[in-house]
Protein backbone atom coordinates (compact mmCIF):
# COMPACT_ATOMS: atom_id res chain seq x y z
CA UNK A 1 29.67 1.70 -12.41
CA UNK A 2 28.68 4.68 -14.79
CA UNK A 3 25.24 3.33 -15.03
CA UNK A 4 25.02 3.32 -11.54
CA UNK A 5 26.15 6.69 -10.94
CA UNK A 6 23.57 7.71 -13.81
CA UNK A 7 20.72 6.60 -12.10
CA UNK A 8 21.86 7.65 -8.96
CA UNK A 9 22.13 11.04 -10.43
CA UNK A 10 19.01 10.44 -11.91
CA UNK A 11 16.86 9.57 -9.07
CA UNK A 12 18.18 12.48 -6.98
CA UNK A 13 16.76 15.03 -9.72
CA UNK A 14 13.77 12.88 -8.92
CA UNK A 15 13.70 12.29 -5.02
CA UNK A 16 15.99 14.49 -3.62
CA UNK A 17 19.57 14.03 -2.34
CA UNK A 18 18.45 12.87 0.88
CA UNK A 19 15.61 10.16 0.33
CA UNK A 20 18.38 8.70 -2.36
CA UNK A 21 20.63 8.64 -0.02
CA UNK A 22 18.23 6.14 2.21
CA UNK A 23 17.76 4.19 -1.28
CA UNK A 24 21.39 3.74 -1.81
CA UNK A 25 22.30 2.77 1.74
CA UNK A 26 19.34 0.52 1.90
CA UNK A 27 20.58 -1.34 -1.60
CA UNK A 28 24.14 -1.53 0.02
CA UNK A 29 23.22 -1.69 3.94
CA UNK A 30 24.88 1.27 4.96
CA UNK A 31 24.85 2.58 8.14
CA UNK A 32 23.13 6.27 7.52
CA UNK A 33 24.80 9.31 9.92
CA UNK A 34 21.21 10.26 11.79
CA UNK A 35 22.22 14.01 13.01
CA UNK A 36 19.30 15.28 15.07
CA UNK A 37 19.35 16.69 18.41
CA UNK A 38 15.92 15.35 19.23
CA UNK A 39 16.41 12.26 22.01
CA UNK A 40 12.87 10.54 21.30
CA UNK A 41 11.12 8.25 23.25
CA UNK A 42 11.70 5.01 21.31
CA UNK A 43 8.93 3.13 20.77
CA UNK A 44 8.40 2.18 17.12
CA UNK A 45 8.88 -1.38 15.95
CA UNK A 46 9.34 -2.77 12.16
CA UNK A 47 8.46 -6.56 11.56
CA UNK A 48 10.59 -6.90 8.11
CA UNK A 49 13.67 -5.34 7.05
CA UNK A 50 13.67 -4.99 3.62
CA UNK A 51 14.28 -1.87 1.12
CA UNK A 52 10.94 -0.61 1.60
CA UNK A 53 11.60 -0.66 5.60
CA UNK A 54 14.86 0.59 5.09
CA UNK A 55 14.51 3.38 2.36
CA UNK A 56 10.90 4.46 2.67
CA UNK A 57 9.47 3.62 6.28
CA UNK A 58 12.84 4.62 7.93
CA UNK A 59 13.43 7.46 5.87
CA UNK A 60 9.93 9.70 7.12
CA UNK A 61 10.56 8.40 10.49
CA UNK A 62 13.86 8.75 11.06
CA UNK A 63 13.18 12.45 9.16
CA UNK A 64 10.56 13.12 11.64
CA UNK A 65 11.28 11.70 14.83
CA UNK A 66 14.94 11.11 14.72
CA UNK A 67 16.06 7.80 16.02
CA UNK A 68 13.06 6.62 17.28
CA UNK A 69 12.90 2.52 16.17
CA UNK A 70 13.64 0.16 19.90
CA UNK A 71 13.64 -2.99 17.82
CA UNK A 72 12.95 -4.59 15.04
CA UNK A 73 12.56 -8.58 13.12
CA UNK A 74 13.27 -9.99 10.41
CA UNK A 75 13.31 -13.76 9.51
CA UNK A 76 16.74 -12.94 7.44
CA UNK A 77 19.24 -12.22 10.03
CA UNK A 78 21.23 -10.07 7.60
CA UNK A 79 18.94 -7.97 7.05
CA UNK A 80 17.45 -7.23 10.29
CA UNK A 81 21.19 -6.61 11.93
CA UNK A 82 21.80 -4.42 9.24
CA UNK A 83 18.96 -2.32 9.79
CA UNK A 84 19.69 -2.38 13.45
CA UNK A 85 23.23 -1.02 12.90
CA UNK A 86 22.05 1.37 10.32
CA UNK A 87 19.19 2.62 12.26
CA UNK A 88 21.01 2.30 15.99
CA UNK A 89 19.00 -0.15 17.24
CA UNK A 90 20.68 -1.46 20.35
CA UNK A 91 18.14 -3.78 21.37
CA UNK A 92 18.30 -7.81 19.40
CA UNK A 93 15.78 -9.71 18.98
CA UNK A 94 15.30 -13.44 18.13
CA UNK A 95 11.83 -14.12 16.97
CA UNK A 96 8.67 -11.56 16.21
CA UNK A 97 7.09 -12.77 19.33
CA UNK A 98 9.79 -11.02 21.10
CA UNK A 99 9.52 -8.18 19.17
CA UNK A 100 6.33 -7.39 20.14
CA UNK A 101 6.46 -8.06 23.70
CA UNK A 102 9.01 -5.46 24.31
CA UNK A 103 7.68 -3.02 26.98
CA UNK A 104 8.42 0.17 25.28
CA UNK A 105 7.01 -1.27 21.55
CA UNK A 106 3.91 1.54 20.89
CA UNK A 107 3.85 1.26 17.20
CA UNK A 108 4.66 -1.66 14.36
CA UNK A 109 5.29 -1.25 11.42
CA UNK A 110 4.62 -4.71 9.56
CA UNK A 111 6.69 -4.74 6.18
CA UNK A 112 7.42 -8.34 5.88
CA UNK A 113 6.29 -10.73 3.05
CA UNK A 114 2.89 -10.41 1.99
CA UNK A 115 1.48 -13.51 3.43
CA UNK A 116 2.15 -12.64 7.08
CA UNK A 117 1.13 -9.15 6.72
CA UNK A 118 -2.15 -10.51 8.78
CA UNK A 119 -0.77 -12.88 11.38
CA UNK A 120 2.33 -10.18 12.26
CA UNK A 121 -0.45 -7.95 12.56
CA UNK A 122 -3.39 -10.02 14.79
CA UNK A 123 -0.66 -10.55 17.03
CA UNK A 124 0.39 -6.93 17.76
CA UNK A 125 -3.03 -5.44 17.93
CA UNK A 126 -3.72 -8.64 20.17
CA UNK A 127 -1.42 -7.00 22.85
CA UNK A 128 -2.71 -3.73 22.48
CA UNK A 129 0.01 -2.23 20.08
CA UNK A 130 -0.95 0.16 17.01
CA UNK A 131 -0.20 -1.06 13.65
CA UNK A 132 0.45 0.16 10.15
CA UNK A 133 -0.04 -2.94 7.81
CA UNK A 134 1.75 -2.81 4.59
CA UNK A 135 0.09 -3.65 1.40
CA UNK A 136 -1.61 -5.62 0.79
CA UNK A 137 -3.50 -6.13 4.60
CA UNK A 138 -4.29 -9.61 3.60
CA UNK A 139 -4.04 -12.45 0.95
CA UNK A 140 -7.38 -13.98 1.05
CA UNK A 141 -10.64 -13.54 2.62
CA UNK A 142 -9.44 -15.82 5.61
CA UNK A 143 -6.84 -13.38 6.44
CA UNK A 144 -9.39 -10.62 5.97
CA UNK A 145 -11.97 -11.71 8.41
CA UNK A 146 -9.03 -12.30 10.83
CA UNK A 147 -7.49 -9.26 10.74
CA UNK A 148 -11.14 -7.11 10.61
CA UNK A 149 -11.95 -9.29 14.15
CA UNK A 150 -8.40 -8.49 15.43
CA UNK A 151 -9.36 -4.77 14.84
CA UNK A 152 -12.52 -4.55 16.53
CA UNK A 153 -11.63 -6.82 19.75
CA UNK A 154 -8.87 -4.51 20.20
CA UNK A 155 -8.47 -0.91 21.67
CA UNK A 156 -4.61 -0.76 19.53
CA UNK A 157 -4.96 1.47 16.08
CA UNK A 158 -4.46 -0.10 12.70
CA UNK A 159 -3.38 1.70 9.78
CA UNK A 160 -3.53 0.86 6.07
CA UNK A 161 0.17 1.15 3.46
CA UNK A 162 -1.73 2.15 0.09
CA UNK A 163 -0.03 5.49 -0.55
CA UNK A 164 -1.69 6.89 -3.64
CA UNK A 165 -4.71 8.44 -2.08
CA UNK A 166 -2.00 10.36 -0.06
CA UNK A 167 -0.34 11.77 -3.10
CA UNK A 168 -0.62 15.54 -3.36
CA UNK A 169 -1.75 15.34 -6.93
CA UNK A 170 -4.73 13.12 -5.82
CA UNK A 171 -5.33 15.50 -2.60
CA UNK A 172 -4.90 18.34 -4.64
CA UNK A 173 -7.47 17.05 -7.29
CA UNK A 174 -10.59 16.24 -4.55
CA UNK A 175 -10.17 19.77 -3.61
CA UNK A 176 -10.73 20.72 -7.23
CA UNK A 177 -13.40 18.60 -8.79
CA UNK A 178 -16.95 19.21 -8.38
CA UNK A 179 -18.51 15.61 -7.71
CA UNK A 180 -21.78 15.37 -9.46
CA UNK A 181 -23.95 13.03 -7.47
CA UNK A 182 -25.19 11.12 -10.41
CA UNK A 183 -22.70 11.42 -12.60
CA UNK A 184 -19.59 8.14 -13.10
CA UNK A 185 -16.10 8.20 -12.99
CA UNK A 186 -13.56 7.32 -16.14
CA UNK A 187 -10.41 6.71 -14.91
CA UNK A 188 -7.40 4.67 -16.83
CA UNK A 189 -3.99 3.77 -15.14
CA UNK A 190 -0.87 2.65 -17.34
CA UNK A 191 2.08 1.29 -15.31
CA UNK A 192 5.31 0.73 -15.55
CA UNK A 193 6.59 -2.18 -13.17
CA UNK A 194 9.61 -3.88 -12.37
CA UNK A 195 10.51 -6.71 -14.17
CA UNK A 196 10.56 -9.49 -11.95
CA UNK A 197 11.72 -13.05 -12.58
CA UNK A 198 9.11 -16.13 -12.70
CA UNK A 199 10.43 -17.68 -9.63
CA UNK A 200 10.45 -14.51 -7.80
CA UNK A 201 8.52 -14.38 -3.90
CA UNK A 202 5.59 -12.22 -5.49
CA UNK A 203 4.45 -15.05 -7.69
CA UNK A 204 4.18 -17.64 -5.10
CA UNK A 205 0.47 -19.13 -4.62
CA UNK A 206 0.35 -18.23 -0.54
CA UNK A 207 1.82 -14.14 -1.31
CA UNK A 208 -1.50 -13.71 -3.44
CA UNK A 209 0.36 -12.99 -6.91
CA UNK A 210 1.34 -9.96 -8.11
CA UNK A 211 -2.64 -8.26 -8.34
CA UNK A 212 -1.60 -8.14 -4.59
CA UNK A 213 2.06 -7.41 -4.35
CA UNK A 214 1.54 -4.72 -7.51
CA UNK A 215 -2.16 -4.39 -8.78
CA UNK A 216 -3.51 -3.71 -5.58
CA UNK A 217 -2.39 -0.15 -5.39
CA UNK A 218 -4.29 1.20 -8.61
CA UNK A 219 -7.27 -0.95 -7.63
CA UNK A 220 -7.09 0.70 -4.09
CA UNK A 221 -7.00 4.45 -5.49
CA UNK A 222 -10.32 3.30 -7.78
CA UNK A 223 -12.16 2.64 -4.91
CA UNK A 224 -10.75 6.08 -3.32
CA UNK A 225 -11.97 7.67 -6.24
CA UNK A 226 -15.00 6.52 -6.68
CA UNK A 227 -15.95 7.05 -3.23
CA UNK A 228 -15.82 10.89 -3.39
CA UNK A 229 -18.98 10.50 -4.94
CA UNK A 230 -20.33 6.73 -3.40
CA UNK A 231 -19.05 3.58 -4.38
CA UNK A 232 -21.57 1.29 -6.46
CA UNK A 233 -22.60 -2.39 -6.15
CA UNK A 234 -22.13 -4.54 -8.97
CA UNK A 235 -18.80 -4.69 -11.53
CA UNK A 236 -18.14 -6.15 -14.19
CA UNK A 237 -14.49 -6.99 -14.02
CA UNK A 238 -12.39 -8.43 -17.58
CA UNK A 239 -8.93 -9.50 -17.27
CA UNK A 240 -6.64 -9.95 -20.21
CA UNK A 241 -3.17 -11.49 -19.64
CA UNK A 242 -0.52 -11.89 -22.56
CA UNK A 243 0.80 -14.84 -21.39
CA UNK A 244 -1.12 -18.08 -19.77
CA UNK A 245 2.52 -18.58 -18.14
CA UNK A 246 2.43 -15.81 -16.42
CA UNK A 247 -1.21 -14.72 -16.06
CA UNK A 248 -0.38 -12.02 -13.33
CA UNK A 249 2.02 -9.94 -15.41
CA UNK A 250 1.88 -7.83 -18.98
CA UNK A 251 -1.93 -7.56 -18.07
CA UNK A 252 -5.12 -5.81 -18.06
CA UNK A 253 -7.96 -5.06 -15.66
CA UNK A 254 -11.22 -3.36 -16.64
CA UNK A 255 -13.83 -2.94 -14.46
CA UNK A 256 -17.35 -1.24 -15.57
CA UNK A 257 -19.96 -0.35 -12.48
CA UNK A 258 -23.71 -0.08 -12.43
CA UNK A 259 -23.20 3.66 -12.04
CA UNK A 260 -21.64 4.14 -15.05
CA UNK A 261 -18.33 4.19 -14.09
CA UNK A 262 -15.12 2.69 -16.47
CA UNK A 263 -11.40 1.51 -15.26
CA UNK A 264 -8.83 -0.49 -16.27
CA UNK A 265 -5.31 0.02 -15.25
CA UNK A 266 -2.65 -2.30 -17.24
CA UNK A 267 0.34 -3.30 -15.89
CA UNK A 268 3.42 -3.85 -17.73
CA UNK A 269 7.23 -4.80 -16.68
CA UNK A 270 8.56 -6.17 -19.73
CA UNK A 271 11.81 -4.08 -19.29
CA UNK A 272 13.19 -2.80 -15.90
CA UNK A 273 12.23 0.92 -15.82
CA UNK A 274 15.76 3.04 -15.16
CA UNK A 275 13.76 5.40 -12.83
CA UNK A 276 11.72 2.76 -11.18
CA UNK A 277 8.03 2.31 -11.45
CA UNK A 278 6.62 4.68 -13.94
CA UNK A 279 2.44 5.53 -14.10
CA UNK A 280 0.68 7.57 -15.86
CA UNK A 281 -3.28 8.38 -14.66
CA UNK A 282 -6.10 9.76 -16.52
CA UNK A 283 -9.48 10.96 -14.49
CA UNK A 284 -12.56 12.23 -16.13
CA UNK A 285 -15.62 13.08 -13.98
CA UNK A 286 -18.43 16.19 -14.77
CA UNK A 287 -16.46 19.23 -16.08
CA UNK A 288 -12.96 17.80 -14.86
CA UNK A 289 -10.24 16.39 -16.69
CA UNK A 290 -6.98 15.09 -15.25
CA UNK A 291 -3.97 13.95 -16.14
CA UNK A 292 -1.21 12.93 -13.51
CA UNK A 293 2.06 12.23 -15.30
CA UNK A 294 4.11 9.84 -12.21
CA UNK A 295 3.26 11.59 -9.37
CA UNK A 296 5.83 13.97 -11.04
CA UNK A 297 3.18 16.71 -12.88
CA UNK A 298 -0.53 17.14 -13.21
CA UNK A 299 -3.07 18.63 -15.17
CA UNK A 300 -5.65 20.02 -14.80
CA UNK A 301 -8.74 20.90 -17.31
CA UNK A 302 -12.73 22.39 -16.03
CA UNK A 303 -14.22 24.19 -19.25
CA UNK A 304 -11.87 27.18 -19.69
CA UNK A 305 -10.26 26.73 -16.85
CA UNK A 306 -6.38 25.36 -17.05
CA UNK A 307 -4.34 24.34 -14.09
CA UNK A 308 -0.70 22.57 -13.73
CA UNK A 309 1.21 21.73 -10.84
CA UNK A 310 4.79 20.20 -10.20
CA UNK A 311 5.64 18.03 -7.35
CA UNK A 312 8.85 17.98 -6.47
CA UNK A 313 10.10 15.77 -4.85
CA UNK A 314 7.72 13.11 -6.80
CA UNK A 315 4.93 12.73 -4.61
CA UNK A 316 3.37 9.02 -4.04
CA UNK A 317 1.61 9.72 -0.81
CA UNK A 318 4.78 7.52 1.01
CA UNK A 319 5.55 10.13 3.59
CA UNK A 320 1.26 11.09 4.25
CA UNK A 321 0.79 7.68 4.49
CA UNK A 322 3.69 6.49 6.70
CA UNK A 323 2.62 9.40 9.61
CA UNK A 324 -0.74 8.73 9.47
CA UNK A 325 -0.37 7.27 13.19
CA UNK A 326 0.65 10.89 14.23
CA UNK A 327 -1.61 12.62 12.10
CA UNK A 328 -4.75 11.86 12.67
CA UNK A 329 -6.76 14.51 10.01
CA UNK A 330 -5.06 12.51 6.92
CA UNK A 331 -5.87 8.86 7.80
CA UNK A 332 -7.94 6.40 5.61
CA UNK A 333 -11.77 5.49 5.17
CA UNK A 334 -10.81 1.70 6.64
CA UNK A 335 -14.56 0.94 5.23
CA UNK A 336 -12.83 1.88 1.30
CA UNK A 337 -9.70 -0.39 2.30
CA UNK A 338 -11.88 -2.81 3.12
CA UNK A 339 -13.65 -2.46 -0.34
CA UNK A 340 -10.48 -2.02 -2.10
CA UNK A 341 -9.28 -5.65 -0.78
CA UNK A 342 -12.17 -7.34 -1.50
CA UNK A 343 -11.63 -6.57 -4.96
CA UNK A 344 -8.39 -7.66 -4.93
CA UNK A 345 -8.50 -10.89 -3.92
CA UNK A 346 -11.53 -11.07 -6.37
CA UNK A 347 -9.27 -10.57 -9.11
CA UNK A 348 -6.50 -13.01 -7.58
CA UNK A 349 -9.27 -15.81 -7.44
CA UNK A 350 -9.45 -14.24 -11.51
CA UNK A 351 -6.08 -15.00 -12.14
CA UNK A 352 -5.04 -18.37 -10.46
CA UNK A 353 -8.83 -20.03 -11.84
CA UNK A 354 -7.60 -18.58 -15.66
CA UNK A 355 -11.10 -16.43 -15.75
CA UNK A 356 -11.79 -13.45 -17.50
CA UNK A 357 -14.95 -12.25 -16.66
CA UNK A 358 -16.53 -11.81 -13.32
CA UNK A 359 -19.50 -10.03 -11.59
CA UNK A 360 -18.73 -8.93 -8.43
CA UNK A 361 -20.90 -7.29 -5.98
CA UNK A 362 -19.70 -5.26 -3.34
CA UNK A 363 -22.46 -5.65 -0.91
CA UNK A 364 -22.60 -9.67 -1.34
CA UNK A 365 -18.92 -9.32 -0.28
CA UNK A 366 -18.91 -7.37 2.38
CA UNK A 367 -22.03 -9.37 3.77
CA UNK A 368 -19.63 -12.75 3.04
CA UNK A 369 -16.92 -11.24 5.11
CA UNK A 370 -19.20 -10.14 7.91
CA UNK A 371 -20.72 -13.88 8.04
CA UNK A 372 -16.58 -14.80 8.23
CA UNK A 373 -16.27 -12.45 10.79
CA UNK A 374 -19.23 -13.65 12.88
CA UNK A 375 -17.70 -17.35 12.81
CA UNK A 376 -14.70 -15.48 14.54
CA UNK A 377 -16.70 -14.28 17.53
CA UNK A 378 -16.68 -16.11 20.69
CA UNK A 379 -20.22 -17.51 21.50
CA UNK A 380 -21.98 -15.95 24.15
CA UNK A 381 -23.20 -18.41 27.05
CA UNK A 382 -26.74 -18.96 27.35
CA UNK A 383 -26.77 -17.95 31.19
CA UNK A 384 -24.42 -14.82 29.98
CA UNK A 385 -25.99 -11.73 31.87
C-alpha cells in the first residue's frame, strides 16, 4: 500500500494530478466524474479497451471534447463494460462489426492487440470511417500492403499512434537545428522498458515481438529525424541480443546509412522501472547537440550557444498525436510511417531468423510493397472504358 501511494505520488510530480488520475482509474476500472458543460456530438469509437484506451486515448479526448465516445469493443467483456461505465457509454455492443456500423461512428480509435491493428482498421476505413491506428499499423508486410490499399480506395482519414515526433522536445528541436544538406545524423536512444514475462501477449509470433510492440517507437522517430534532412537508401542494420531465449529483449539495434548517418537505440527491462518507461536521447547533427533526458528536460548545445527547457507535464507527443484528427497542421508524413514500418518488420524478420546483420534498402522495400499493393488492385476489364 505505501509503495503504491509512493508512486502514485510520484507519477503526479511527473504527469499531473489529473492524467494520474485516468492512470489510476484505468489500473482499477473506475468510473472517472467527467464535469464539462460541453454536450458533444458523439461520434468517436475505440476498438480495444485497455490502459492505453483508458488512461491515454480517453484522457485527451475526454479533456478536449468532453464525453464524446458512442461506443466502443473489446473482445474482453470486462474491460469494454468497464470503459463504457467509466466513460458513459450508453450504447453495447457485441462484436467490432457492430461497432463500426453504428450510424453516428465518425472516428475509431483502434487500440486492440497488435495483430488486428490492420484488419480493425481495413474494415472501418472500408465504410468510410476515419481511423487512428495504434502502433504498430501492421505486423508484417501482408498487413502493410492491406492496410496502404485500404487507405487509398477509401475517402475515410487514417492516422498513425507513434507519439515521439509529437513531443515538444523533438518539435522544439526541428525549429532549432540548422539541417545541413549533406551532412548525417548521430543519434543514440537508451530505454528503459517494462519488464515483461516470457509468456506475455507481446512475445507471441502473430503480435510481431516486442521490436513492434516496443522497438518500433525509437525506430519510428529515426526515420522522423532523418527525414528533416532526406532519408537515405541502404542500412546496415546489427542486432545484438543477450539472450538467444529471449532474442527480442535486453537488446541492441544499430543501424549505419549510406549518408553517413549512425543509430542504435538499446532496449532494456531487466527491472520494472518505478516511474514507468524511462529514455534517454542523444542527437548530433552540424553545429547541434542534444540531449533529451525522458521527455522530462532537454538540452540544447550550437557553438556558444546554450539552451534548456523543462516540460512539464513530461511530454511524449501522446496528447499531439491523439488530436491529430482535429488538427490538421500537426499530422504525420504517412510516406516516413511507411518507412519507419518497413524497418520494423525488417528487424522482426532479424529477430525470429536469429540474424545479426542485414542490408536493407529502402527503395527495394518500398518498390516490394508497391508490387504487394498492385496484387491488391482489382483488375481492370479489357472492354473497361
Amino acid at each position: 500500500m505505501r509503495k503504491n501511494l509512493r508512486k502514485v505520488l510520484r507519477f503526479v510530480s511527473i504527469y499531473g494530478f489529473g492524467r494520474v488520475l485516468f492512470k489510476v482509474a484505468g489500473r482499477l476500472r473506475w468510473g472517472i466524474p467527467l464535469l464539462s458543460l460541453r454536450k458533444p456530438v458523439q461520434d468517436i469509437g475505440v476498438a480495444g479497451c485497455g490502459q492505453f484506451a483508458f488512461a491515454t486515448i480517453g484522457y485527451f479526448i475526454s479533456r478536449t471534447f468532453g464525453r464524446r465516445f458512442v461506443a466502443c469493443f473489446d473482445v474482453d467483456r470486462n474491460a469494454q463494460q468497464s470503459f463504457e461505465k467509466a466513460y458513459g457509454i450508453r450504447q453495447h455492443i457485441s462484436s467490432f462489426g457492430e461497432l463500426i456500423a453504428s450510424r453516428r461512428l465518425r472516428l475509431l480509435y483502434v487500440a486492440s492487440n497488435h495483430a488486428s491493428h490492420t484488419p480493425y482498421a481495413v474494415d472501418a476505413m472500408g465504410r468510410g470511417i476515419d481511423v487512428y491506428v495504434e502502433k504498430p499499423i501492421a505486423v508484417s508486410t501482408d498487413q502493410l500492403a492491406n492496410l496502404l490499399v485500404a487507405r487509398n480506395r477509401s475517402s475515410a482519414r487514417m492516422f498513425a499512434g507513434y507519439n515521439r515526433p509529437f513531443s515538444g522536445a523533438i518539435r522544439d528541436l526541428r525549429k532549432m537545428i540548422r539541417v545541413e544538406p549533406e551532412g548525417g545524423f548521430s543519434m543514440q536512444c537508451y530505454v528503459s522498458g517494462h519488464k515483461i514475462q516470457a509468456d506475455h501477449w507481446y512475445r507471441r509470433l502473430e503480435e510481431g515481438t516486442r521490436v513492434s510492440g516496443n522497438l518500433g517507437h525509437w525506430l519510428d522517430l529515426f526515420v522522423h529525424v532523418i527525414s528533416w534532412r532526406g532519408l537515405p537508401d541502404k542500412l546496415q542494420i546489427c542486432l545484438l541480443s543477450a539472450s538467444d531465449v529471449e532474442p527480442d529483449d535486453n537488446m541492441t539495434v544499430s543501424i549505419r546509412s549510406d549518408r553517413q548517418d549512425v543509430f542504435s537505440v538499446m532496449l532494456t527491462s531487466r527491472c520494472e522501472p518505478f516511474e514507468g518507461i524511462n529514455e534517454t536521447i542523444n542527437i548530433q547533427h552540424g553545429h547541434t547537440i542534444c540531449k533529451i533526458d525522458d521527455f522530462r528536460r532537454m538540452t540544447v548545445w550550437q557553438d556558444e550557444r546554450l539552451v534548456k527547457k523543462r516540460y512539464w507535464p513530461k511530454d511524449v507527443g501522446h496528447r499531439r498525436a491523439i488530436l491529430q484528427p482535429f488538427q490538421n497542421d500537426v499530422c504525420r508524413d504517412w510516406s516516413e510511417v511507411v518507412v519507419s514500418t518497413l524497418l520494423m518488420l525488417r528487424i522482426v524478420d532479424m529477430v525470429r531468423s536469429n540474424s545479426r546483420d542485414l542490408t536493407f534498402s529502402i527503395a527495394d522495400g518500398l518498390r516490394h510493397l508497391s508490387e504487394e499493393m498492385e496484387r491488391r488492385m482489382p483488375v481492370k476489364s479489357e472492354h473497361a472504358v
